[in-house]
Protein backbone atom coordinates (compact mmCIF):
# COMPACT_ATOMS: atom_id res chain seq x y z
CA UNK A 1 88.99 99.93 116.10
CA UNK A 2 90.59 100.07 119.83
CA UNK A 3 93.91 100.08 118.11
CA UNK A 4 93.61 102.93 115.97
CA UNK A 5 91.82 104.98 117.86
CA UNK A 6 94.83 104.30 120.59
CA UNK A 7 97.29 105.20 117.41
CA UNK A 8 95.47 108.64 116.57
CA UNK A 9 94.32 109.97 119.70
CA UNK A 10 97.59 111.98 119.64
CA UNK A 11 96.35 114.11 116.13
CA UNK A 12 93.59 113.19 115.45
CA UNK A 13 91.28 116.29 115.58
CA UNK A 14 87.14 116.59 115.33
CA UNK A 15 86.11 118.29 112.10
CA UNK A 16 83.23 119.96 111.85
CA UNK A 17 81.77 118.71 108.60
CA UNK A 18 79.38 115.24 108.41
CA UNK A 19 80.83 112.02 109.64
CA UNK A 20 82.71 109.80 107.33
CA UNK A 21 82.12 105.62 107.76
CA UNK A 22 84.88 104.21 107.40
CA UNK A 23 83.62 100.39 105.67
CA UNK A 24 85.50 97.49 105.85
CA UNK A 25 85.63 97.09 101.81
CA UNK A 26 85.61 93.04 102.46
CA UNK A 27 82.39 92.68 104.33
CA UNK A 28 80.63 96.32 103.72
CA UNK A 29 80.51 97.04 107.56
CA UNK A 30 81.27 99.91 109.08
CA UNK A 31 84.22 99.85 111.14
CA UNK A 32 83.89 103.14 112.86
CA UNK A 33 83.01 106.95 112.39
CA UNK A 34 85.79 108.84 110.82
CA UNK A 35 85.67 113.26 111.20
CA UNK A 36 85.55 115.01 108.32
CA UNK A 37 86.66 118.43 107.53
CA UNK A 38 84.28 121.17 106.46
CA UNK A 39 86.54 124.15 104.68
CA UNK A 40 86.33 126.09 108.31
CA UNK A 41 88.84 123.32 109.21
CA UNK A 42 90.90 123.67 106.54
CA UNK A 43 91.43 127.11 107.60
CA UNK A 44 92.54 126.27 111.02
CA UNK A 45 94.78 123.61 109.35
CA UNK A 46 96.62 125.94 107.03
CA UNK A 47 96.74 128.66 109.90
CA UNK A 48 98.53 125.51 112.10
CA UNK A 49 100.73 124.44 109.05
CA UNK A 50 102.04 128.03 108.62
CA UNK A 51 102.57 129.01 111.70
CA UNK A 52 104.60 125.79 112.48
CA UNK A 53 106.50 126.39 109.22
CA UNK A 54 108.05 129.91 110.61
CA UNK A 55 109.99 127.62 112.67
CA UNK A 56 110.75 124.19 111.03
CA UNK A 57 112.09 125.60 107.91
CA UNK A 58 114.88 126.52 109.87
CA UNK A 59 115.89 123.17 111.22
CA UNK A 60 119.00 121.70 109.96
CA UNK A 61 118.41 119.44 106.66
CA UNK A 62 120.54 116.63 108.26
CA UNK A 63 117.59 117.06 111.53
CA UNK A 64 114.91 116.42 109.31
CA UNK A 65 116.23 114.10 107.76
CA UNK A 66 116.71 111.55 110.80
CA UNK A 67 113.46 112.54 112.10
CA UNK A 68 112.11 110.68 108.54
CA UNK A 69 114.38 107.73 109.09
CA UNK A 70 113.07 107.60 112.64
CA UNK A 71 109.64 107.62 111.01
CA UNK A 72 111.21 104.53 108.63
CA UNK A 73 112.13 102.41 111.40
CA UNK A 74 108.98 103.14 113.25
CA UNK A 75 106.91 102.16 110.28
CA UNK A 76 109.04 98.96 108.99
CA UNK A 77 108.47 98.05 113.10
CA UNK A 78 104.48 97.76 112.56
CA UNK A 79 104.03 96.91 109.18
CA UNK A 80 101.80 94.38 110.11
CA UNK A 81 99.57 97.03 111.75
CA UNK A 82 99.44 99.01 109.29
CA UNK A 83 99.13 96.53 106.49
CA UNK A 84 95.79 95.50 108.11
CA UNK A 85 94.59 99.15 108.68
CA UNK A 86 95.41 99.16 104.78
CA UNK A 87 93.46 96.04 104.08
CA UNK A 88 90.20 97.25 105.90
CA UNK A 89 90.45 100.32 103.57
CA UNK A 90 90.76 99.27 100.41
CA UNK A 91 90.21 95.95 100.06
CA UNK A 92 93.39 94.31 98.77
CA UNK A 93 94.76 91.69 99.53
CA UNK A 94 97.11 91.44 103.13
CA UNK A 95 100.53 90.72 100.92
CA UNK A 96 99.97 93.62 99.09
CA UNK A 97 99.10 96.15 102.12
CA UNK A 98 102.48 95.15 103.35
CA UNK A 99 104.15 95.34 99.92
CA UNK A 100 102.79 99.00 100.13
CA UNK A 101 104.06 99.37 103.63
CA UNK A 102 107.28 98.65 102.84
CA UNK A 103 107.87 101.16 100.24
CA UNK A 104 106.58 103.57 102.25
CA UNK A 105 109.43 102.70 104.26
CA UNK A 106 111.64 102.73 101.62
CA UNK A 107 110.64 106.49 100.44
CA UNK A 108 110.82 107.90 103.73
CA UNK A 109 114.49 106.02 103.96
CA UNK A 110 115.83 106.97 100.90
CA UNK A 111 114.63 111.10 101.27
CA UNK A 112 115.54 111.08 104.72
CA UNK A 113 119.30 110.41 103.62
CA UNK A 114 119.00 112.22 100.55
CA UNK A 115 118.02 115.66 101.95
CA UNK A 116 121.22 115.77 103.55
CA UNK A 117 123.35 116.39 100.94
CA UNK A 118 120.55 118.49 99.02
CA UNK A 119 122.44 121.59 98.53
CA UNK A 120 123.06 124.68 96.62
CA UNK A 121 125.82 125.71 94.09
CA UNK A 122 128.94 127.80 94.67
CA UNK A 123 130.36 129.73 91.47
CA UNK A 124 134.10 131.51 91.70
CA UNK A 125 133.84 134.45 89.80
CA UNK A 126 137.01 135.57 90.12
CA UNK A 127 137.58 137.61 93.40
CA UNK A 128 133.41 137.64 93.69
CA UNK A 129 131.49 134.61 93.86
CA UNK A 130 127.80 133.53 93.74
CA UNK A 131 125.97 131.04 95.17
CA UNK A 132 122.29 129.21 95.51
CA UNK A 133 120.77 127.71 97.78
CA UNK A 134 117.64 125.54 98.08
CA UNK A 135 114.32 127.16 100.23
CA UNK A 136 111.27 125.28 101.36
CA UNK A 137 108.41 126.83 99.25
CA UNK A 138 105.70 127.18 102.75
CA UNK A 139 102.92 125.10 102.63
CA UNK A 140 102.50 122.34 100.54
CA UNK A 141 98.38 120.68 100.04
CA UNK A 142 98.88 117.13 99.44
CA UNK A 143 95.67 115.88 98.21
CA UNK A 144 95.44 111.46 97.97
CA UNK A 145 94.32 108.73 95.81
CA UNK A 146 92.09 106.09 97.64
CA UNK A 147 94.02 103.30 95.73
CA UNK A 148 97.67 103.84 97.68
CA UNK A 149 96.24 105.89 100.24
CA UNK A 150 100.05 105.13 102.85
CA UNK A 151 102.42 104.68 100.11
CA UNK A 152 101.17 108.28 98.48
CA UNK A 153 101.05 109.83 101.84
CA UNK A 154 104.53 109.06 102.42
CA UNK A 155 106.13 110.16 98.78
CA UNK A 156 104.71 113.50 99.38
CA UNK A 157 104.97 114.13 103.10
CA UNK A 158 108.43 112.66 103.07
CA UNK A 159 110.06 115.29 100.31
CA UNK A 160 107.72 117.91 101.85
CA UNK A 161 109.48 117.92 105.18
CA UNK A 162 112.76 117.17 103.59
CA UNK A 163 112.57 119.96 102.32
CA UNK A 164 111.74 122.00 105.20
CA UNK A 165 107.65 122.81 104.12
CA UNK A 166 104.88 122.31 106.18
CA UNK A 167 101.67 120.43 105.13
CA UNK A 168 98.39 120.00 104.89
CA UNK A 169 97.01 116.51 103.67
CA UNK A 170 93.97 115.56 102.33
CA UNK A 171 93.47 111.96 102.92
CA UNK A 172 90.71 109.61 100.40
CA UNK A 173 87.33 109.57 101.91
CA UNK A 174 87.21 106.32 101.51
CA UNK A 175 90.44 105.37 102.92
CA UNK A 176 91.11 107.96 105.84
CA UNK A 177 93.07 104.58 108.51
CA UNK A 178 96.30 104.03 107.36
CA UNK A 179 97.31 108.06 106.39
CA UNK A 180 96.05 109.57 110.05
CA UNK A 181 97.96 106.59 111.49
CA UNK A 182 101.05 108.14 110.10
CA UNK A 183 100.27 111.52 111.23
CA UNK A 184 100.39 109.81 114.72
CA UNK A 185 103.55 107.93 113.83
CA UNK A 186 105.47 111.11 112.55
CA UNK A 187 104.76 113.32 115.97
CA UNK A 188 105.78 110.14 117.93
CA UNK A 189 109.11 110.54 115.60
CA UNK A 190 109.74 113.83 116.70
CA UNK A 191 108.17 115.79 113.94
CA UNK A 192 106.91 118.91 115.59
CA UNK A 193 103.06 119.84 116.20
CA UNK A 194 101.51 121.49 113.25
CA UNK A 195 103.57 120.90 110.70
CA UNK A 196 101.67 117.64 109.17
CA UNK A 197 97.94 118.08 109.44
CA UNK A 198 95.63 115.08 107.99
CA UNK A 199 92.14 116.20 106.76
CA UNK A 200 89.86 114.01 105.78
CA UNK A 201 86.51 114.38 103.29
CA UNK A 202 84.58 114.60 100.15
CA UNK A 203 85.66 116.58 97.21
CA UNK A 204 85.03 119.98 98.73
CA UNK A 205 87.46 119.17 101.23
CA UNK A 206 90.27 119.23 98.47
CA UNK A 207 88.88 122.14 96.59
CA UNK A 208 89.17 124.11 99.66
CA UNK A 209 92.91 123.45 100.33
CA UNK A 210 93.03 123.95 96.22
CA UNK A 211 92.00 127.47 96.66
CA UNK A 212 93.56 128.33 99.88
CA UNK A 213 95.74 131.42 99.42
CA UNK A 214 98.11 130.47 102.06
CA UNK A 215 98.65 126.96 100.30
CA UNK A 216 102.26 127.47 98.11
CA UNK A 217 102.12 124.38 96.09
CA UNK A 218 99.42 121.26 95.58
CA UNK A 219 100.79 117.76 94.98
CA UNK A 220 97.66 116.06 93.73
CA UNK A 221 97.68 112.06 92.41
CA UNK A 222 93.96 110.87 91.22
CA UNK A 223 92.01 111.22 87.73
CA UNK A 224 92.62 113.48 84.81
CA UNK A 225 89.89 115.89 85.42
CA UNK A 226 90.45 116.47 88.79
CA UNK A 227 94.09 117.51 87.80
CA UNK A 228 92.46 119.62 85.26
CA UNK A 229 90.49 121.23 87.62
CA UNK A 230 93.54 121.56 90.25
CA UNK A 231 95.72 122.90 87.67
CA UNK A 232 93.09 125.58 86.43
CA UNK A 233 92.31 126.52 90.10
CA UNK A 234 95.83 126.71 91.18
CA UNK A 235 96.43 128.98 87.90
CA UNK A 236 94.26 131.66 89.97
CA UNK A 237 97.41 132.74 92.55
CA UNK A 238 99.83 130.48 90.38
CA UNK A 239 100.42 127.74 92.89
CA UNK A 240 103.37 125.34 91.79
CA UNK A 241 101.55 122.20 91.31
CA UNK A 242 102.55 118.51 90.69
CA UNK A 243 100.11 116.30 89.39
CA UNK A 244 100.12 112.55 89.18
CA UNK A 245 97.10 111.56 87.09
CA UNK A 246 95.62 108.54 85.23
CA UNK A 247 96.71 106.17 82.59
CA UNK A 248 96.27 103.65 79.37
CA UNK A 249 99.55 102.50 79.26
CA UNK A 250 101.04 99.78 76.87
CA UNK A 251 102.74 96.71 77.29
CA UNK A 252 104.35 95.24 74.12
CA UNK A 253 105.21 91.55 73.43
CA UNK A 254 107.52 90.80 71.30
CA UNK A 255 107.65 87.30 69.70
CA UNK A 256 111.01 86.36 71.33
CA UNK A 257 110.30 86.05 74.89
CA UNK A 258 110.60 83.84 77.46
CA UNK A 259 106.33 83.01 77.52
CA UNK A 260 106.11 82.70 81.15
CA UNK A 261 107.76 85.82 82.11
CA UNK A 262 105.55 87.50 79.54
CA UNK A 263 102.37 86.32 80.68
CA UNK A 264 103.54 86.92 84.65
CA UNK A 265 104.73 90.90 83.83
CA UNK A 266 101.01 91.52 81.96
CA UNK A 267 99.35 90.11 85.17
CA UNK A 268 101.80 92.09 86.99
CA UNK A 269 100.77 95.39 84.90
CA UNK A 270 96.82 94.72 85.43
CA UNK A 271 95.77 92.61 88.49
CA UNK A 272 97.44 94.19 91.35
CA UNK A 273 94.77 96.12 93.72
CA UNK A 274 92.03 95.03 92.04
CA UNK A 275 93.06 96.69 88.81
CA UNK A 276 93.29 99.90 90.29
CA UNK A 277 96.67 101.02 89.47
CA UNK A 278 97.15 104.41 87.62
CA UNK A 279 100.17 103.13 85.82
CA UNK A 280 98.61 99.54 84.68
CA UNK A 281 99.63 98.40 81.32
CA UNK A 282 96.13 97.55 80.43
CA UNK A 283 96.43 97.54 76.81
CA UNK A 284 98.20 94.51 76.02
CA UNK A 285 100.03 94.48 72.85
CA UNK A 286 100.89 91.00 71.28
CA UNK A 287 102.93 89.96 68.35
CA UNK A 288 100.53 88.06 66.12
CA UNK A 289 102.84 85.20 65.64
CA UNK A 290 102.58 83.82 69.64
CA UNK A 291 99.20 85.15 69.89
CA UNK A 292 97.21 82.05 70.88
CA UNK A 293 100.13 80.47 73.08
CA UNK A 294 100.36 83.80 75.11
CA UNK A 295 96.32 83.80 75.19
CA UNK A 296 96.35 80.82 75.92
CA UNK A 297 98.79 80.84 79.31
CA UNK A 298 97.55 84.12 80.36
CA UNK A 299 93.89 82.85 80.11
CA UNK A 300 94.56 79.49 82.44
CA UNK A 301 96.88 81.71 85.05
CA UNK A 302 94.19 83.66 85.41
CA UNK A 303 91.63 81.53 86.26
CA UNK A 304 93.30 80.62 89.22
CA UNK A 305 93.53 83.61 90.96
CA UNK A 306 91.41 82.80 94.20
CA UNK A 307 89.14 86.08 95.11
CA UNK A 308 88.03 86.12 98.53
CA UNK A 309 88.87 87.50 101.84
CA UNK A 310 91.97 89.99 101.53
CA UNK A 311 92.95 89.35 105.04
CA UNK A 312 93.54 85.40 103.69
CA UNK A 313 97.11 84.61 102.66
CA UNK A 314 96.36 82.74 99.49
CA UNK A 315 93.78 85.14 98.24
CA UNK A 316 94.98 86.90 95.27
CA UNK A 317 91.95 89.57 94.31
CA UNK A 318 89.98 91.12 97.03
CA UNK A 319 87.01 94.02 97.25
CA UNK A 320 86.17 97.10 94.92
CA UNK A 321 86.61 100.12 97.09
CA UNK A 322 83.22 100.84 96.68
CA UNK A 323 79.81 100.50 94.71
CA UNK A 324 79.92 103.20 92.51
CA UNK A 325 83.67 102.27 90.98
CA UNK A 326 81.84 98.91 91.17
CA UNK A 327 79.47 99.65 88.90
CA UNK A 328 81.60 101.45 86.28
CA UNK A 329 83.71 98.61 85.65
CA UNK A 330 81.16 96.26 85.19
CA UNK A 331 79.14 99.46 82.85
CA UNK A 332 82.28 99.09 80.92
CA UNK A 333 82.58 95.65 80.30
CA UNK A 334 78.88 95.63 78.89
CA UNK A 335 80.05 98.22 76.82
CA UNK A 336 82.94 96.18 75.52
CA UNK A 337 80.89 92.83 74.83
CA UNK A 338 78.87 95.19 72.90
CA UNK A 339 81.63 96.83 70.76
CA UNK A 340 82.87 93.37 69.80
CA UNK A 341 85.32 92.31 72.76
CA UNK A 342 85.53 88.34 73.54
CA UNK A 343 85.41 87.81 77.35
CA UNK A 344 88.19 84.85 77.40
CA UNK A 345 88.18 84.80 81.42
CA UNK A 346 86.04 87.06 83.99
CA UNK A 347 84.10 89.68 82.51
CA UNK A 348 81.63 90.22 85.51
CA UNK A 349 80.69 90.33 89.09
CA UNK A 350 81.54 87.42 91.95
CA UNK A 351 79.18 86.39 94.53
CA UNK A 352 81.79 84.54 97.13
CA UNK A 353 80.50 81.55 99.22
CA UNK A 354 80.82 82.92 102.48
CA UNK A 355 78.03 84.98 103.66
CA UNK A 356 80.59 87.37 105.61
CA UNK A 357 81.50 88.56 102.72
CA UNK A 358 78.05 89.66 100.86
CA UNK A 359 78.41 93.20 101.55
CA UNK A 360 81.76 93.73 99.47
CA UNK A 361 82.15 94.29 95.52
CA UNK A 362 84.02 91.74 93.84
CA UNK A 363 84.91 91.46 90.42
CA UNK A 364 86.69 88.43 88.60
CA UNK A 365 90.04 89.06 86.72
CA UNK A 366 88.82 89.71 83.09
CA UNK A 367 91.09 89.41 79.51
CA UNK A 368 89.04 90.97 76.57
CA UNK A 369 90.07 89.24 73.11
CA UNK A 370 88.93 90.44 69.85
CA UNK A 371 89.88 94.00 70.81
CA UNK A 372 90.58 96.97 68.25
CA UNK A 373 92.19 100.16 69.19
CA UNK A 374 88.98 102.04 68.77
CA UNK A 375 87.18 100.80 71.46
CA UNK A 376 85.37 102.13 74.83
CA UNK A 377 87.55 99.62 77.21
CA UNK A 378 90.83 100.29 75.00
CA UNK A 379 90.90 104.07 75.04
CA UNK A 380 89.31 105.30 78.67
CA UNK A 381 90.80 104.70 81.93
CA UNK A 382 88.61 101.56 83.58
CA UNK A 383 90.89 101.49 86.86
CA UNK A 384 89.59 97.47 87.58
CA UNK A 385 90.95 94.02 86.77
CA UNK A 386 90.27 94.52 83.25
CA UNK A 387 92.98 93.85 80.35
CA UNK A 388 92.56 93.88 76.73
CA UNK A 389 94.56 92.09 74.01
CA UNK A 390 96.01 93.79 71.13
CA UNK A 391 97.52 92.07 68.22
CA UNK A 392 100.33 93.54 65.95
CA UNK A 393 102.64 93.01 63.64
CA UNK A 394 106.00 95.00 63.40
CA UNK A 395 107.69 97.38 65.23
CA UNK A 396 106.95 100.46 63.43
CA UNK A 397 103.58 99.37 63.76
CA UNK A 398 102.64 98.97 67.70
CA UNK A 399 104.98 101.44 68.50
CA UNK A 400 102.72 104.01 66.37
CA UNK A 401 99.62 102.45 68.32
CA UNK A 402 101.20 102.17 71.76
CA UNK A 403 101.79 106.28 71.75
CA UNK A 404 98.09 107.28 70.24
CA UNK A 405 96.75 107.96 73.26
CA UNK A 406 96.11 111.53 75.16
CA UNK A 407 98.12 109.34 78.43
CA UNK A 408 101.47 108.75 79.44
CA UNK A 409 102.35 107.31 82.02
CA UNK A 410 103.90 104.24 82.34
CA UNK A 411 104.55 101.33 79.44
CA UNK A 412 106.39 98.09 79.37
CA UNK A 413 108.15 96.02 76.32
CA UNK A 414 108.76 92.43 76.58
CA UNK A 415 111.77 90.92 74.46
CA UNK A 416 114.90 89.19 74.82
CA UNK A 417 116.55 91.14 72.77
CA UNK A 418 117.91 94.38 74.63
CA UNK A 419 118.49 96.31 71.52
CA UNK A 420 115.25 96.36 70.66
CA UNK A 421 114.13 96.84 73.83
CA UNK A 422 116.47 100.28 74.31
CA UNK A 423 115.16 101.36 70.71
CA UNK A 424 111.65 101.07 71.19
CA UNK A 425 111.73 102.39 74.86
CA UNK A 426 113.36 105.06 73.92
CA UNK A 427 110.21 105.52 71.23
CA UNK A 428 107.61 105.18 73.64
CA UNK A 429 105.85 108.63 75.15
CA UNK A 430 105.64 107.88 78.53
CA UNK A 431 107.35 108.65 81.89
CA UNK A 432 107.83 105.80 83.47
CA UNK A 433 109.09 102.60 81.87
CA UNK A 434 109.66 98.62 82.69
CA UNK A 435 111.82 95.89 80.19
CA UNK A 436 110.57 92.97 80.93
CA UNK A 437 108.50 93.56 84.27
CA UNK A 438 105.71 95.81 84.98
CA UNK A 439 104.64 98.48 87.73
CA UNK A 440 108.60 98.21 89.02
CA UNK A 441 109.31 101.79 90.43
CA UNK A 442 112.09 102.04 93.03
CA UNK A 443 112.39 105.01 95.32
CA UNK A 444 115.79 106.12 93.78
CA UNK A 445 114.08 106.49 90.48
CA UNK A 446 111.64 109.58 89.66
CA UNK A 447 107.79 108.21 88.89
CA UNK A 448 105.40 110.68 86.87
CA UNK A 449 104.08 110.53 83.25
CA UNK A 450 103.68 112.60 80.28
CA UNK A 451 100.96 114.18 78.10
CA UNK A 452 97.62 114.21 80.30
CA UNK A 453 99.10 111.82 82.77
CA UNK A 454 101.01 114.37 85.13
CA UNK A 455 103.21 117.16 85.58
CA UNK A 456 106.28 116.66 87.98
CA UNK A 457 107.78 113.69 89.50
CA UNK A 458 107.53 111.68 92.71
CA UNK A 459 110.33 109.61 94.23
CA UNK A 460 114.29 110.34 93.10
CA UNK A 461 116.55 112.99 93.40
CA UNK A 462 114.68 114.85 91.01
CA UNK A 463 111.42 114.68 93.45
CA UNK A 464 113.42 117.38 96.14
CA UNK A 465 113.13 119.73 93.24
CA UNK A 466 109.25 120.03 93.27
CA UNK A 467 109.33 120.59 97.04
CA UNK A 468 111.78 123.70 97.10
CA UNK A 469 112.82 126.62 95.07
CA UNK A 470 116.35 128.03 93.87
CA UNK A 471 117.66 131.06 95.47
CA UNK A 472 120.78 132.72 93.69
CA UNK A 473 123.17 135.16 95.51
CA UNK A 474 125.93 137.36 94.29
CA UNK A 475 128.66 138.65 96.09
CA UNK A 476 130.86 141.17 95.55
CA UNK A 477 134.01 141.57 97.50
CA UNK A 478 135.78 144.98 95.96
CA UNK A 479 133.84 148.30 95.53
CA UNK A 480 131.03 147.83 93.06
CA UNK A 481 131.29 148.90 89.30
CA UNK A 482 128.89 152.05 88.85
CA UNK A 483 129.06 153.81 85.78
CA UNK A 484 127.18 156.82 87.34
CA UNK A 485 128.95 159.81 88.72
């Protein structure tokens, strides 16, 4: 608590609104007392973002860019700070806070070189010319998940200011540490007061910046009817928007592969974070004919995964972020035992041995046998450590049943065969695909889905695009044509 409140006392402003406690997802304690915005305060937050953006649009590309690889270095430097400011928020485990560290890091590395050599067009006309050249679009509402709450903040403040925009960002309520850390960490970068303003709150706190009028663009990542909402909202003074929503996505398994690998990339695509990834490859296809061995490996790996204390180094699952998400996975596996599912491993609540721990949620790992396209835990979005087997046959087959869904997001294909695994990629409606691994994204490759799972992209070249506009110029050099006398 001393240390962040040492961190933030730089930006960190009082908002008006009720306080937010700010629980240690672990133990259920409250660490400390967290301000939250009430939509008076996101006034005076737009009102500092735009008048701060009159002057840092007009900073040299190749200046803003250093100031985010300054922000790099001073991140990679405390990752161990932050990973535990991570931890106390959302209850993975330590490894993985740092994991998430370090590709914050790598965004703000990668876009902080990248900007400077994001440029317009030059067209010889012959004698005239044209040009374009790339404009910030104002100010940008950035609006977080809880799940990521430092890696998101940094793939949308970094290509914001790239870009030249100023920002207002709406951090989880339930995971407000790690993202006003940064703020801090950016103006001890360099980045200039105003332009990055952290706001912190309940729902109304977003649909405020949503309907700002001074707000240019929202970059939104969370569920599917939120987006909806965004998107209809933003329709009313046509705000750009990019939305990074939920997901069912598929992973296939073809008969051929290496068993091992297979049965580490569908942990990979559903146990990370406590299951709540948006991109998870929770429905688990499986070629009928290595069925039972797969089951059968996956099943006994599982087991093993030691829940406890995320701080621990061995511990592999920690803490629900909360009660209420809680109870809606555990509503949803009583819905699948009732539709017919076989719990093989999991399939409920954990009461840990150590009584520091009896305020957090915990929830074992869970594979569902038995399971048919048709059901509850197969078709909506759980967002826990739930995964469901699927058996098929052919190709044709599972790559029919991999794409009936309304999401897109992500999917996965398991084979050693590489021409199968290019032709039935290639078939799969989704955004964001792995070969033989899961939930692998790089920063130099765009992230966003299809269908009801997004509009836009994150991360990439491509990602600059969503944070600026296209001006086009023409030129004339001689006396103008003008038909009129």
């Amino acid at each position: 608590k001393q240390w962040y409140q040492r961190r933030v006392a730089i930006t960190a402003g009082v908002g008006s609104g009720k306080g937010l406690d700010v629980v240690n997802k672990a133990t259920g304690n409250v660490v400390m007392t967290s301000a939250s915005a009430s939509d008076a305060d996101v006034d005076t937050a737009v009102q500092s973002a735009l008048a701060a953006f009159q002057t840092f649009r007009d900073i040299p590309a190749a200046e803003r860019g250093q100031l985010l690889l300054k922000a790099a270095t001073l991140l990679e430097e405390r990752t161990i700070e932050f990973a535990h400011l991570e931890t106390l928020d959302t209850g993975k485990p330590f490894y993985e806070s740092e994991m998430d560290v370090g590709t914050g890091v790598d965004a703000l590395r990668f876009i902080g070189g990248l900007v400077q050599n994001y440029h317009g067009n030059h067209f010889d006309l012959g004698g005239n010319f044209a040009y374009t050249s790339r404009e910030p679009l104002g100010v940008i509402g950035g609006i977080g998940p809880w799940n990521y709450p430092l890696q998101t903040a940094c793939w949308k403040i970094a290509p914001a200011l790239a870009c030249g925009n100023s920002l207002v960002y709406k951090c989880s309520e339930y995971t407000p540490l790690s993202t006003v850390a940064f703020a801090a960490l950016l103006k001890e970068a360099g980045l200039p007061a105003g332009v990055v303003n952290i706001v912190a709150g309940e729902g109304s706190v977003g649909a405020a910046i949503t309907a700002h009028p001074n707000i240019s663009k929202l970059s939104f990542t969370g569920s599917v009817p939120t987006g909806k909402r965004i998107m209809s909202k933003a329709s009313d003074s046509l705000k750009k928007v990019t939305l990074e929503l939920g997901g069912k996505s598929p992973l296939i398994i073809f008969d051929d592969v290496d068993m091992k690998n297979a049965v580490s990339t569908a942990m990979l695509a559903n146990f990370f974070s406590q299951g709540a990834v948006c991109s998870n490859g929770t429905r688990v296809f499986v070629q009928r004919s290595i069925l039972e061995e797969f089951t059968s490996q996956l099943v006994e790996r599982t087991k093993k995964l030691k829940i406890g204390n995320p701080m621990q180094e061995d511990v592999k699952v920690g803490a629900t972020i909360c009660k209420m998400q809680y109870d809606k996975i555990l509503k949803y596996l009583d819905i699948a035992r009732e539709e017919g599912c076989e719990v093989l491993c999991g399939g409920g609540a954990v009461t840990l041995d150590d009584p520091n721990l009896a305020g957090g949620f915990y929830i074992a790992p869970t594979v569902l046998g038995n399971c048919t396209d048709d059901m509850t835990v197969v078709k909506e979005e759980v967002f826990g450590p739930v995964l469901s087997i699927l058996v098929f046959d052919t190709e044709e087959e599972v790559i029919r049943r991999a794409n009936d869904t309304p999401f897109g997001l992500a999917a996965g294909v398991c084979t050693q065969n590489l021409s199968r695994a290019y032709r039935v990629t290639s078939k799969l409606e989704a955004g964001s695909c792995n070969i033989n691994t899961f939930n692998n994204f790089p920063t130099v490759i765009p992230f966003g889905g299809y269908k009801n799972s997004g509009i836009g992209r994150e991360l990439g070249e491509e990602c600059l695009n969503y944070y600026s506009q296209t001006k086009s110029v023409y030129v004339e050099t001689g006396d103008p044509w003008c038909p009129f006398e």
